[in-house]
C-alpha atoms as a PDB file:
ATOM      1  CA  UNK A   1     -52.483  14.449  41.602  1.00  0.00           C
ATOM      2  CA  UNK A   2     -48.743  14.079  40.191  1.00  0.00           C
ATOM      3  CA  UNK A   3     -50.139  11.522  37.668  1.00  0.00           C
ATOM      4  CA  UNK A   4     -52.398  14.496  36.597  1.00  0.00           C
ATOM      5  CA  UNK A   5     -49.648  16.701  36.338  1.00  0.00           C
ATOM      6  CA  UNK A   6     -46.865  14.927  34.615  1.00  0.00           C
ATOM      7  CA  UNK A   7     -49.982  13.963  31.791  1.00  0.00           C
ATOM      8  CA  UNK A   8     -50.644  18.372  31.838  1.00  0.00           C
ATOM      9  CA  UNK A   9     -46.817  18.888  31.111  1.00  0.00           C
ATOM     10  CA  UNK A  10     -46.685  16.003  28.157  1.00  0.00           C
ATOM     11  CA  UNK A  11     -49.498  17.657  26.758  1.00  0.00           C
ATOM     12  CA  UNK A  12     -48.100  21.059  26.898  1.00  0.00           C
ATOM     13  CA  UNK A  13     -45.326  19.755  25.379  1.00  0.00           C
ATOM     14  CA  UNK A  14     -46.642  18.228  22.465  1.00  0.00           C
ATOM     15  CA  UNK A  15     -48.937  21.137  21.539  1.00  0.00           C
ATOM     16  CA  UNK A  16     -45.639  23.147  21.408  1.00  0.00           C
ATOM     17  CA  UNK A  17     -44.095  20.508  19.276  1.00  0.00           C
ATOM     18  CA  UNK A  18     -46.672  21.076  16.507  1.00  0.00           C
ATOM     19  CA  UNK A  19     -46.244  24.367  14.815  1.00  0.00           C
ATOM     20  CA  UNK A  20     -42.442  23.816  14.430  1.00  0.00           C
ATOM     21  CA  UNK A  21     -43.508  19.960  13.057  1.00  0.00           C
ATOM     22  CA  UNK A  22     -45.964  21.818  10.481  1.00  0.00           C
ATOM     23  CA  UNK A  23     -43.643  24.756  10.056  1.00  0.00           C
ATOM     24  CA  UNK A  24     -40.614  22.055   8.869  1.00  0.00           C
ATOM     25  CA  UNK A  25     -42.268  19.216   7.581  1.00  0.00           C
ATOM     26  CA  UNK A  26     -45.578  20.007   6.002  1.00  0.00           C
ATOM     27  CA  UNK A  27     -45.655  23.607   5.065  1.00  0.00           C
ATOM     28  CA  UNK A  28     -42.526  24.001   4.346  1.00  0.00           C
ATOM     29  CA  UNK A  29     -41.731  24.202   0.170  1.00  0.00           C
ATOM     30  CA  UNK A  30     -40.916  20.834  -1.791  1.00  0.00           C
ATOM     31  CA  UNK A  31     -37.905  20.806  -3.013  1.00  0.00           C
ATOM     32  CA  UNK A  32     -37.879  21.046  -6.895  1.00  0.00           C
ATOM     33  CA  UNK A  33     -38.617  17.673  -8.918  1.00  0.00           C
ATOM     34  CA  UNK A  34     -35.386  16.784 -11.240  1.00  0.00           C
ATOM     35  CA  UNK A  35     -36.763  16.081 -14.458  1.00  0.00           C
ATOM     36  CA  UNK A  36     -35.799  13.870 -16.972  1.00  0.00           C
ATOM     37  CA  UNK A  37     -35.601  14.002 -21.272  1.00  0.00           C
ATOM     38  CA  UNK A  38     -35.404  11.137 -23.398  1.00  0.00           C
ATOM     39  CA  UNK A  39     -32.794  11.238 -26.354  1.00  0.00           C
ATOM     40  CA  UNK A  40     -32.407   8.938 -29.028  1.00  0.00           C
ATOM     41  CA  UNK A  41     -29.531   6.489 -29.478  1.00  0.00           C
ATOM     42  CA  UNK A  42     -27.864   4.528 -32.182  1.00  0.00           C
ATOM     43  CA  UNK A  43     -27.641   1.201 -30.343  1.00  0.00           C
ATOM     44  CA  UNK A  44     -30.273  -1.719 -30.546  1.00  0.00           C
ATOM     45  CA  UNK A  45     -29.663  -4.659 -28.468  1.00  0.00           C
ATOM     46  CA  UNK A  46     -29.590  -8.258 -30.990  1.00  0.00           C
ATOM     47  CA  UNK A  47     -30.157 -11.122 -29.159  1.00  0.00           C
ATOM     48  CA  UNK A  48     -29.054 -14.264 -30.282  1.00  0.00           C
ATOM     49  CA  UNK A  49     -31.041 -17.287 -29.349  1.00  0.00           C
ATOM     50  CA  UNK A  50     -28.234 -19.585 -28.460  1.00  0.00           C
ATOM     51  CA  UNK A  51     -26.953 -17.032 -26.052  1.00  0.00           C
ATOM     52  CA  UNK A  52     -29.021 -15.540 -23.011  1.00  0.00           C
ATOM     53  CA  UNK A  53     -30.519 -11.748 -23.481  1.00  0.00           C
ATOM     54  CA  UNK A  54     -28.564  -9.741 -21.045  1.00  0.00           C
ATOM     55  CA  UNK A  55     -26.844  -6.908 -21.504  1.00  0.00           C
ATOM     56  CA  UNK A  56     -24.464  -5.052 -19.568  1.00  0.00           C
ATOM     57  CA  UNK A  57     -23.662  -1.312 -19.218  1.00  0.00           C
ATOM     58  CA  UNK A  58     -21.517   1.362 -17.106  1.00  0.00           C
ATOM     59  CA  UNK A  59     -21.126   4.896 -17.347  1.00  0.00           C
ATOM     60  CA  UNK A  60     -17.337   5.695 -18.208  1.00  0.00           C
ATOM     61  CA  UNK A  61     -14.942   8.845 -18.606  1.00  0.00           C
ATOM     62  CA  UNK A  62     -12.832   7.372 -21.397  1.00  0.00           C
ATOM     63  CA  UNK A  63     -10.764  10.467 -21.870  1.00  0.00           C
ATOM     64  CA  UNK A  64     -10.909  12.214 -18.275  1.00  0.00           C
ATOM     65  CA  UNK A  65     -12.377  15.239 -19.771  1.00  0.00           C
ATOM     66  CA  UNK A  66     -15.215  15.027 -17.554  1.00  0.00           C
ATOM     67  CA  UNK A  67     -17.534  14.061 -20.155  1.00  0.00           C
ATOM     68  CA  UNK A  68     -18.911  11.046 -19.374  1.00  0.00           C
ATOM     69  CA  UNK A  69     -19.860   8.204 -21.659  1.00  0.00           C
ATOM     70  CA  UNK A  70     -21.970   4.973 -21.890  1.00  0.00           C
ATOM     71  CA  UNK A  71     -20.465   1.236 -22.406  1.00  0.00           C
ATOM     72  CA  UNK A  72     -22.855  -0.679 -23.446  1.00  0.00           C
ATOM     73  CA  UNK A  73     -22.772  -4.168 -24.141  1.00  0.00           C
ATOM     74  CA  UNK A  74     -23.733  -6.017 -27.472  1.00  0.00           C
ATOM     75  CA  UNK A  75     -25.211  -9.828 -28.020  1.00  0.00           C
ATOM     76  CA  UNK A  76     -23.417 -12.817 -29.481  1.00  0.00           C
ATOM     77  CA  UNK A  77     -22.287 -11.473 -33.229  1.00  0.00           C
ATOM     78  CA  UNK A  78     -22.662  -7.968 -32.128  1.00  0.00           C
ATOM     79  CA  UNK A  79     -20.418  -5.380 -31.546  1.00  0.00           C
ATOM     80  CA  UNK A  80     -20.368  -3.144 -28.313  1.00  0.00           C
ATOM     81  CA  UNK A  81     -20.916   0.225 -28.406  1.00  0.00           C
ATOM     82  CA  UNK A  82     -19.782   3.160 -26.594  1.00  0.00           C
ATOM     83  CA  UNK A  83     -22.021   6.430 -26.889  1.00  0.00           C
ATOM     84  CA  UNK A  84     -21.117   9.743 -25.905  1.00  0.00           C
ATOM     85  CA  UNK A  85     -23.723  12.928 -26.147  1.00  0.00           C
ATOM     86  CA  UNK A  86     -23.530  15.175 -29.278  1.00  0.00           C
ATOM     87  CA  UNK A  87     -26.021  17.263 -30.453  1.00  0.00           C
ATOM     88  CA  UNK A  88     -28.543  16.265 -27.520  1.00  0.00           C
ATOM     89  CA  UNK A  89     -28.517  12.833 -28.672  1.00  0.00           C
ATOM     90  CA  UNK A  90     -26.131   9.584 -27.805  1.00  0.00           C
ATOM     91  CA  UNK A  91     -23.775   8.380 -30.968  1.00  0.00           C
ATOM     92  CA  UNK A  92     -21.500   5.538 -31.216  1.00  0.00           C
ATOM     93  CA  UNK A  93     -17.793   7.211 -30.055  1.00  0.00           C
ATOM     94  CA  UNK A  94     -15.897   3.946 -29.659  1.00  0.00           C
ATOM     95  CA  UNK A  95     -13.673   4.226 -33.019  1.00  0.00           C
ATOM     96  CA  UNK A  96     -10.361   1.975 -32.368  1.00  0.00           C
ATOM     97  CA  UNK A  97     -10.656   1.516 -28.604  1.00  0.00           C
ATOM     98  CA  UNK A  98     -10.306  -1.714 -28.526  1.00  0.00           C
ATOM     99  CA  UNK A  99     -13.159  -2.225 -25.750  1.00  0.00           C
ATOM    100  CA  UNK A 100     -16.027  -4.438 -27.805  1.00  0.00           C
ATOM    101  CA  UNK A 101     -15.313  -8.240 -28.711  1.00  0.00           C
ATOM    102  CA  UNK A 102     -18.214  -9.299 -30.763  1.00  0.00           C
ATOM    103  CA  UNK A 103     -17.724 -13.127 -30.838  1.00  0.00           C
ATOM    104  CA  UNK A 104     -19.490 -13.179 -27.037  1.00  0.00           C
ATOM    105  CA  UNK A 105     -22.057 -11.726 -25.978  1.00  0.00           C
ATOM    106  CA  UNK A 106     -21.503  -9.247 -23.205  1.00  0.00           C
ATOM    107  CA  UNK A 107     -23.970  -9.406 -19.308  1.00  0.00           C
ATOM    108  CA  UNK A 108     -22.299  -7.049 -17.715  1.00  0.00           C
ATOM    109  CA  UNK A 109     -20.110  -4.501 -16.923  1.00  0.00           C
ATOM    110  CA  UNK A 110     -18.598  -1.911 -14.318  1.00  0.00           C
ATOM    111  CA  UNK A 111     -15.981   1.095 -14.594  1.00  0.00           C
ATOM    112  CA  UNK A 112     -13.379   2.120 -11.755  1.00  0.00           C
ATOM    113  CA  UNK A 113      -9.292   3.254 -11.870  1.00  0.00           C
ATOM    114  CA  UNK A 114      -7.905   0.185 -10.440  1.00  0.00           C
ATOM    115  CA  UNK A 115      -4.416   0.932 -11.370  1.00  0.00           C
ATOM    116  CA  UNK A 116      -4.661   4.195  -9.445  1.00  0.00           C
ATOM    117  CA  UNK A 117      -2.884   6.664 -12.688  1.00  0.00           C
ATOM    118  CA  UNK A 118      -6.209   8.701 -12.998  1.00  0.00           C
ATOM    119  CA  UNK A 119      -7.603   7.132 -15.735  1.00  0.00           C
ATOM    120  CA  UNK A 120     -10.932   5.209 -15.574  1.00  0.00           C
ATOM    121  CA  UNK A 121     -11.057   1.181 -16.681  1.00  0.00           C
ATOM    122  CA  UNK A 122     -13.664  -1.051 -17.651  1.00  0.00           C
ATOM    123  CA  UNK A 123     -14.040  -4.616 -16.771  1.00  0.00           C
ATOM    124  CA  UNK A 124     -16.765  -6.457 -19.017  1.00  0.00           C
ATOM    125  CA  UNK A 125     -18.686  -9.899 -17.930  1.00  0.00           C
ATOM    126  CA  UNK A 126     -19.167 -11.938 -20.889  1.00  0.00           C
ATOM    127  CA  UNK A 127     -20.038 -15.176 -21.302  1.00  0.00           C
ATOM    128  CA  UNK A 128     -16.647 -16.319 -22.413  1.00  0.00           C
ATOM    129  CA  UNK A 129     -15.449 -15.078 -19.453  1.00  0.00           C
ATOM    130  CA  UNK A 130     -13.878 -11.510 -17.383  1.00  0.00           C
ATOM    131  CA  UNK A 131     -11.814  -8.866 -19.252  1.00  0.00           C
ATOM    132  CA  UNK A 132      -9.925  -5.937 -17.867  1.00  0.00           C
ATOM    133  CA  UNK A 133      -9.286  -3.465 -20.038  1.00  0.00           C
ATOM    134  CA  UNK A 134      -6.922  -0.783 -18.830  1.00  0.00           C
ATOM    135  CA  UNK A 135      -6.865   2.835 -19.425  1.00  0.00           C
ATOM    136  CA  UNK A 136      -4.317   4.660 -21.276  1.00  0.00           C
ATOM    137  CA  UNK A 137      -4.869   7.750 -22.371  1.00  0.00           C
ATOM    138  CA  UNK A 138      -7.989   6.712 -23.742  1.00  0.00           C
ATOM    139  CA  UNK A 139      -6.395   3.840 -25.235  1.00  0.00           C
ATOM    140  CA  UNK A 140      -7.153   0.429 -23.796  1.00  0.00           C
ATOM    141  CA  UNK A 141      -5.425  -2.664 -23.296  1.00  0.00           C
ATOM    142  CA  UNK A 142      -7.091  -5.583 -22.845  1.00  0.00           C
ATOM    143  CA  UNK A 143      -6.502  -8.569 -19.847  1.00  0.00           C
ATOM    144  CA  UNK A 144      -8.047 -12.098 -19.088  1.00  0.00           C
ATOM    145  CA  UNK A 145      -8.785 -11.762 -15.386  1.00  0.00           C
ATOM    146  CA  UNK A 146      -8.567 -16.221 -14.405  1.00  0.00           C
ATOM    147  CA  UNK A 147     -11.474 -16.694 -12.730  1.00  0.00           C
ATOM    148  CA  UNK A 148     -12.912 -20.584 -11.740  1.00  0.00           C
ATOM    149  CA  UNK A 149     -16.572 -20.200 -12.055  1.00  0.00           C
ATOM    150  CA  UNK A 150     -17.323 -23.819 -11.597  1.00  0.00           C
ATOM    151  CA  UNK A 151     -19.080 -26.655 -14.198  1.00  0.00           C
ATOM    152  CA  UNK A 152     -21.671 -24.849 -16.785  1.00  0.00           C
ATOM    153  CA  UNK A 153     -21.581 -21.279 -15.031  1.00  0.00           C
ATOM    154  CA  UNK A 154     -20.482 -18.159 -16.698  1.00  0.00           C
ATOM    155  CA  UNK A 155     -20.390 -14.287 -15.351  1.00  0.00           C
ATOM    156  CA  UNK A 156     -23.057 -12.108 -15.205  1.00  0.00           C
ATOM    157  CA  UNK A 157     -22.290  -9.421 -13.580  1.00  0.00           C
ATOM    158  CA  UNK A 158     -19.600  -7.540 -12.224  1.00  0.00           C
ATOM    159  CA  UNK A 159     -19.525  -5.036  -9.213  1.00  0.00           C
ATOM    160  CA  UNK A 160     -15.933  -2.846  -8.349  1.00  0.00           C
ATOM    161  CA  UNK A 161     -15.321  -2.128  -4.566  1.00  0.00           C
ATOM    162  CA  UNK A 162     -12.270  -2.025  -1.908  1.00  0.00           C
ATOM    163  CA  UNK A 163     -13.482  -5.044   0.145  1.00  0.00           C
ATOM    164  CA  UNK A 164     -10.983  -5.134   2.932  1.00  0.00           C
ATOM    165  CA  UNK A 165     -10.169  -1.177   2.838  1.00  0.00           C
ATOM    166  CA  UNK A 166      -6.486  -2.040   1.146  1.00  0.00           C
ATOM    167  CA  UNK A 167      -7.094   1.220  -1.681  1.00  0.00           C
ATOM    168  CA  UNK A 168      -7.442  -1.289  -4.579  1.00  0.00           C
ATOM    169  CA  UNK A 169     -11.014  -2.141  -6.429  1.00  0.00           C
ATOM    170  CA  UNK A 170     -11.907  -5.613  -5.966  1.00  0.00           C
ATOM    171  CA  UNK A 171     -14.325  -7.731  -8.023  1.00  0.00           C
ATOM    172  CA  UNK A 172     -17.307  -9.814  -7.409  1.00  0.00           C
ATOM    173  CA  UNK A 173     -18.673 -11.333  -9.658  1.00  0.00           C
ATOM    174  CA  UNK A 174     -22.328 -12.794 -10.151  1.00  0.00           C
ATOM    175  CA  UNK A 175     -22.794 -16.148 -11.462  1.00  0.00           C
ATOM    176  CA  UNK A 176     -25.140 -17.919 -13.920  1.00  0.00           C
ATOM    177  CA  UNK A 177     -25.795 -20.803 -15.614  1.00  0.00           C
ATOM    178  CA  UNK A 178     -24.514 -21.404 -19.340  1.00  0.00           C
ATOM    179  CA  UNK A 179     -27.308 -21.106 -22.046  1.00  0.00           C
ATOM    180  CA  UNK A 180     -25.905 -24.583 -22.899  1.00  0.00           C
ATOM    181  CA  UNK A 181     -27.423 -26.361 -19.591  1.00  0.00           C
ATOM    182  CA  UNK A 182     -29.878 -24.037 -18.634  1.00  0.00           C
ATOM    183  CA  UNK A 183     -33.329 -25.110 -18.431  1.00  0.00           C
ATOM    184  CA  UNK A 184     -36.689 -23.195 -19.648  1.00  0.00           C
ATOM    185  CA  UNK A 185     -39.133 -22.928 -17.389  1.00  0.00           C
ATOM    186  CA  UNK A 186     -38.169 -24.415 -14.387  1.00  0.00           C
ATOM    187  CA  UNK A 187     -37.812 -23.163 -10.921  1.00  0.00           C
ATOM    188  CA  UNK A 188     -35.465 -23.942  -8.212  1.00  0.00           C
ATOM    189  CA  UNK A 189     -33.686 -26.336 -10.186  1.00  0.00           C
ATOM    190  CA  UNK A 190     -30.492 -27.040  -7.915  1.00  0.00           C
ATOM    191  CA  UNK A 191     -28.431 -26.959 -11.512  1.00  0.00           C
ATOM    192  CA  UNK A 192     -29.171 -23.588 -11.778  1.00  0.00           C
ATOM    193  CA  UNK A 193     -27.305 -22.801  -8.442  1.00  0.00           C
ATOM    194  CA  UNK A 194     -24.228 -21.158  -9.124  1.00  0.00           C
ATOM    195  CA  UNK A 195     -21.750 -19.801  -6.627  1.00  0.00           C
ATOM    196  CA  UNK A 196     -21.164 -16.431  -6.792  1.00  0.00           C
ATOM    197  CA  UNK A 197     -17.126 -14.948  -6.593  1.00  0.00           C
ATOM    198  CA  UNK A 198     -15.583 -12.523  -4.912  1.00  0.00           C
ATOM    199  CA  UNK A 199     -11.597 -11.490  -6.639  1.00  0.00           C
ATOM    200  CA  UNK A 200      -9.153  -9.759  -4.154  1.00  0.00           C
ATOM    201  CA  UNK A 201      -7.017  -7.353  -5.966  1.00  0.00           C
ATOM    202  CA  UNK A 202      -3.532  -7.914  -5.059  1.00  0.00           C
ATOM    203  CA  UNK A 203      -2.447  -4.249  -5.916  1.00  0.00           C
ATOM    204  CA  UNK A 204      -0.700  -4.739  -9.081  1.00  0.00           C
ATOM    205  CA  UNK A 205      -4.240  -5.778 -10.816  1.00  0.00           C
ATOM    206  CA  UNK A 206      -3.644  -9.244 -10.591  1.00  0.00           C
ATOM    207  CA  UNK A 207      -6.918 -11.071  -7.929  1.00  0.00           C
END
């Protein structure tokens, strides 16, 4: 008899549930679908065969004018480009910057203040290695950020975030083999293995 009630009560329970269930989640209206417009841009990615075909990108506020615009990485013998939005479409805006270096090709790259004066910076994986380039007034000044990345490795990728909570961006870094020993076709080859690195900022954007 008390088995027969307690199984009444979870019943009555459950038909109560229902309306509110259909009333929130199924009859309720959808909430409106962003949609999306393709524009055209001025930038074409060139690979090079005797570098790898990555490229790198990150959204940037060069100027702090809350306009934001796009880094984008070229290949080896091509510039980078940086495209901001004018007349719904994205055109090169990177005049005398200073941010492209078209003797390496450039994998990656990520934007954050890491000197903490309001203005955004830009460091830039290339295979020749990590560069910081600081923000001044929309002005940049590029730095080598040292980095051991081990026999026939080079960086990839780069990802900004305060690791260990100190209020400074630190780095990690993913790792990949050089074009120069990597092998086509293969998988699992244990000279592909590359360790990747994680940079500690020590405050005064030195890791």
């Amino acid at each position: 008899m008390r088995t027969s009630i307690v199984i009444f009560a979870v019943a009555v329970l459950l038909s109560a549930c229902v309306p509110t269930f259909e009333r929130d989640h199924i009859t309720s209206t959808p909430p409106a679908v962003q949609s999306f417009k393709e524009i055209s841009t001025s930038f074409t990615h060139e690979w090079a065969e005797s570098s790898h075909p990555f490229t790198g990108a990150a959204v940037i506020d060069v100027d702090g004018n809350g306009s934001l615009e796009v880094f984008v990485g070229g290949g080896r013998g091509q510039a980078d480009m940086l495209l901001g939005s004018k007349d719904d479409a994205l055109v090169d805006v990177m005049g005398a910057r200073g941010l492209s270096n078209p003797a390496s090709a450039t994998h990656g790259a990520a934007s954050s203040d890491l000197d903490g004066d309001g203005d955004v910076d830009l460091v830039v994986a290339r295979e020749d290695g990590l560069t910081l380039y600081i923000n001044d007034g929309a002005k940049f000044e590029a730095r080598d950020v040292p980095v051991t990345l081990g026999m026939d490795a080079i960086p990839l990728s780069v990802a900004i975030s305060d690791v260990n909570g100190d209020g400074h961006g630190d780095l990690y870094i993913s790792v990949f083999v050089s074009i120069g020993a990597f092998k086509s076709g293969t998988f699992n080859d244990v000279d592909h293995m590359k360790l990747n690195v994680l940079l500690i900022n020590n405050g005064d954007l030195t890791f």
